[in-house]
Structures are given as C-alpha cells and as structure tokens.
C-alpha atoms as a PDB file:
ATOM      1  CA  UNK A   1     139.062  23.845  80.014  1.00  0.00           C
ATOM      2  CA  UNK A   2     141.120  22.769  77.262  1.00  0.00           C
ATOM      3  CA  UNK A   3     140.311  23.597  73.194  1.00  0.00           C
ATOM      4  CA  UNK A   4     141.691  20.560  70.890  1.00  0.00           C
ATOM      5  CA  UNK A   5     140.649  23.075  67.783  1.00  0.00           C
ATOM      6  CA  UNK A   6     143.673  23.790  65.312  1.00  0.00           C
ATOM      7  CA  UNK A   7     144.873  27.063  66.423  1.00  0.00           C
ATOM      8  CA  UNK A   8     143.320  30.014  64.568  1.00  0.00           C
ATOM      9  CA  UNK A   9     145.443  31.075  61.468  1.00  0.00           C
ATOM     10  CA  UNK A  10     145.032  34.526  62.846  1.00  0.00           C
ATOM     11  CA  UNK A  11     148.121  37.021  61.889  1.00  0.00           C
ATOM     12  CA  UNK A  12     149.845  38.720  64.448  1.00  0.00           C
ATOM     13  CA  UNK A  13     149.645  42.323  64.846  1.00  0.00           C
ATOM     14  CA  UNK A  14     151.495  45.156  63.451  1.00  0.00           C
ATOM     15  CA  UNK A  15     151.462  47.717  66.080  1.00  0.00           C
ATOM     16  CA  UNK A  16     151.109  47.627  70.008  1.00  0.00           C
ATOM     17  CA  UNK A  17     147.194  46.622  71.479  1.00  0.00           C
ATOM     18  CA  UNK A  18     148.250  48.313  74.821  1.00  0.00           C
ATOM     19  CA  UNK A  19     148.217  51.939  73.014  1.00  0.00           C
ATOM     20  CA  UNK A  20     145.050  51.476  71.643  1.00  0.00           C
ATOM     21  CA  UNK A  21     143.562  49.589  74.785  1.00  0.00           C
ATOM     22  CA  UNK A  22     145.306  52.831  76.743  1.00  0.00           C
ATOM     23  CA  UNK A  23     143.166  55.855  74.299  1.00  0.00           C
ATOM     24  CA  UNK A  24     140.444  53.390  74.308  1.00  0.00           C
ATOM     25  CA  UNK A  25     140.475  53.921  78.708  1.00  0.00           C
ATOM     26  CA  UNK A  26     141.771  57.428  78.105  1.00  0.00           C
ATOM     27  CA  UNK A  27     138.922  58.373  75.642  1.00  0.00           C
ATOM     28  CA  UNK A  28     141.846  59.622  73.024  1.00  0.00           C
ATOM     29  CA  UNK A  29     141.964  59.547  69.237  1.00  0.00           C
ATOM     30  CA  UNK A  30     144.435  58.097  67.312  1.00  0.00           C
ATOM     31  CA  UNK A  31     145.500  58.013  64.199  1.00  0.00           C
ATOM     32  CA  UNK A  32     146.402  55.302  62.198  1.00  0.00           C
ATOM     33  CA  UNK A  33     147.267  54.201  58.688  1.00  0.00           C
ATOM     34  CA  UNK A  34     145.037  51.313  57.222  1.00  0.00           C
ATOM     35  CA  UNK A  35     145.202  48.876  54.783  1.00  0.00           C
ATOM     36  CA  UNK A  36     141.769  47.679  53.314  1.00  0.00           C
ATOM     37  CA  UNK A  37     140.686  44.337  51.940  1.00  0.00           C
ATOM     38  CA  UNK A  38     141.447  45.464  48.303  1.00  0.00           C
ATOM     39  CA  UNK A  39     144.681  46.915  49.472  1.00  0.00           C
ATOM     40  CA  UNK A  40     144.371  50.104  49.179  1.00  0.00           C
ATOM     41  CA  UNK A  41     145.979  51.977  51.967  1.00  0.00           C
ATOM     42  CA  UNK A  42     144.304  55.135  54.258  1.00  0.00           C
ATOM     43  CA  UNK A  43     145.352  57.341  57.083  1.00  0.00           C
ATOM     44  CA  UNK A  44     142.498  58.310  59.654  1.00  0.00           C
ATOM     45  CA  UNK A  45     141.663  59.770  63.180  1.00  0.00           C
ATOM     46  CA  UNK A  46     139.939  57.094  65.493  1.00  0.00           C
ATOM     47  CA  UNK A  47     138.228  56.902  68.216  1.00  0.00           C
ATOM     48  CA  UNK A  48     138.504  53.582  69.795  1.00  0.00           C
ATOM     49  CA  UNK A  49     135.860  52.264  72.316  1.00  0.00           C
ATOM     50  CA  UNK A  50     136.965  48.556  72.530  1.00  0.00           C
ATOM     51  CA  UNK A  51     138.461  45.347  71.194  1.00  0.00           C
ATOM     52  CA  UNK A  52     136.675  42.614  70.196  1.00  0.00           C
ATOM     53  CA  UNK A  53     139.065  39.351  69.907  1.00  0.00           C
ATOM     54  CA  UNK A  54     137.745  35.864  67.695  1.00  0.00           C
ATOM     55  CA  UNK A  55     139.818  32.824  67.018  1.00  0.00           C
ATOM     56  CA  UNK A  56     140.173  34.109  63.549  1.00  0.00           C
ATOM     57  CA  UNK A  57     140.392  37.775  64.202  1.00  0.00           C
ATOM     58  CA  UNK A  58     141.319  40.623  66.287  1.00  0.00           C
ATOM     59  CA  UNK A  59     139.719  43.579  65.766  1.00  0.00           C
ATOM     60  CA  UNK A  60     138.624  47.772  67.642  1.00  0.00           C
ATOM     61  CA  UNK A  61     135.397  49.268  67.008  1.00  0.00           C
ATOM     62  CA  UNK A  62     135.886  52.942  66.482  1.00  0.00           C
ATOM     63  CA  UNK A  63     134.427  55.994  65.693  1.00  0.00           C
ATOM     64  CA  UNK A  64     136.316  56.983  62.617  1.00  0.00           C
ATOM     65  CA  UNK A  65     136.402  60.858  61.658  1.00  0.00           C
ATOM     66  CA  UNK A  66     137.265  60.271  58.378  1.00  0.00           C
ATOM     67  CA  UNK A  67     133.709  58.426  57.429  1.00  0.00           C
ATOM     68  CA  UNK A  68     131.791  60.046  60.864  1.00  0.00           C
ATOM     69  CA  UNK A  69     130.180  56.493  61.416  1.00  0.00           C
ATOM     70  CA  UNK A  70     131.100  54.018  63.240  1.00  0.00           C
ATOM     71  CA  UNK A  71     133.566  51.017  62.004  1.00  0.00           C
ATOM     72  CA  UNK A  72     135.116  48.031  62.467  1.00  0.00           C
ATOM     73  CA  UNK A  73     138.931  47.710  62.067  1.00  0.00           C
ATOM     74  CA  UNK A  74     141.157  44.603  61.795  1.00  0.00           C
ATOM     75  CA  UNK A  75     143.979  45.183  63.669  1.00  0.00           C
ATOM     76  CA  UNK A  76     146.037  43.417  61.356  1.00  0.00           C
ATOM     77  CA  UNK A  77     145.625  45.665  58.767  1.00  0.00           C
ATOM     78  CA  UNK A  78     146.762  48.686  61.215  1.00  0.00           C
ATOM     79  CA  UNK A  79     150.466  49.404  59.944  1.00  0.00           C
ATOM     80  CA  UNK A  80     150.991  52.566  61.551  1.00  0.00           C
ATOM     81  CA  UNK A  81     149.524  54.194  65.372  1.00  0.00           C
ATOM     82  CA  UNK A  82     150.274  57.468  66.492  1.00  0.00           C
ATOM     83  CA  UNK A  83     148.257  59.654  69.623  1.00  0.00           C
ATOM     84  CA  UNK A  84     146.224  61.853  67.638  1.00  0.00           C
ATOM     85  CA  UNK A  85     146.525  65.502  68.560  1.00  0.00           C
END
C-alpha cells in the first residue's frame, strides 16, 4: 500500500539508532547528552527499552537515572551517545 500524505517534516537524527536499538537488545545503559524543548542542554544515563517511530517523530522510551522515572526522548534532540559504564 501506497501513502499519498506529504512526507513527515520529521528531522533526521543526530546519532546512530543501531547503538541504541543494540543496548536496548543488550539491556545496557547509555549515556547521552540532551537537548530539551526550551533548549537547555543535559547529560544522563539511560536505559532504553524500545523505539517508538510516528510520521512526525522518532523517539526511545527509557528509564532515565537522572529523574528515576520513566521518559520519553526525541531522538532528535540526542546530540551525543556513548555505552554507559
């Protein structure tokens, strides 16, 4: 099947989805630096559990150590990914 909808305005990522699809299967943490909607800019330790993909948006829901709860994270706003150790 075929989608005739304008193509999503979605901006590509910054870092490499295979690394954190690979600690997501490898139960790992990873740290990453973060950029929020008001711009202000964050390193943390993640654990990733899975992507989620959207016309509009790509994103992992994690288990982030800095806030212990559970978040959602755009990927686009991901500037930096390291294995966490």
């Amino acid at each position: 099947m075929h989608s005739f909808a304008p193509q999503p305005d979605r901006a590509p990522p910054q870092v490499d989805l295979a690394a954190i699809r690979e600690a997501c299967w490898q139960e790992q943490a990873i740290e990453i630096d973060y950029t929020d909607l008001n711009g202000a800019t964050s390193t943390r330790v993640i654990w990733p559990l899975g992507l989620s993909y959207s016309e509009r948006s790509l994103l992992v829901l994690a288990h982030c150590r800095l806030r212990m709860d559970f978040r959602m994270f755009h990927i686009n706003r991901i500037t930096a990914l390291r294995q966490s150790g």
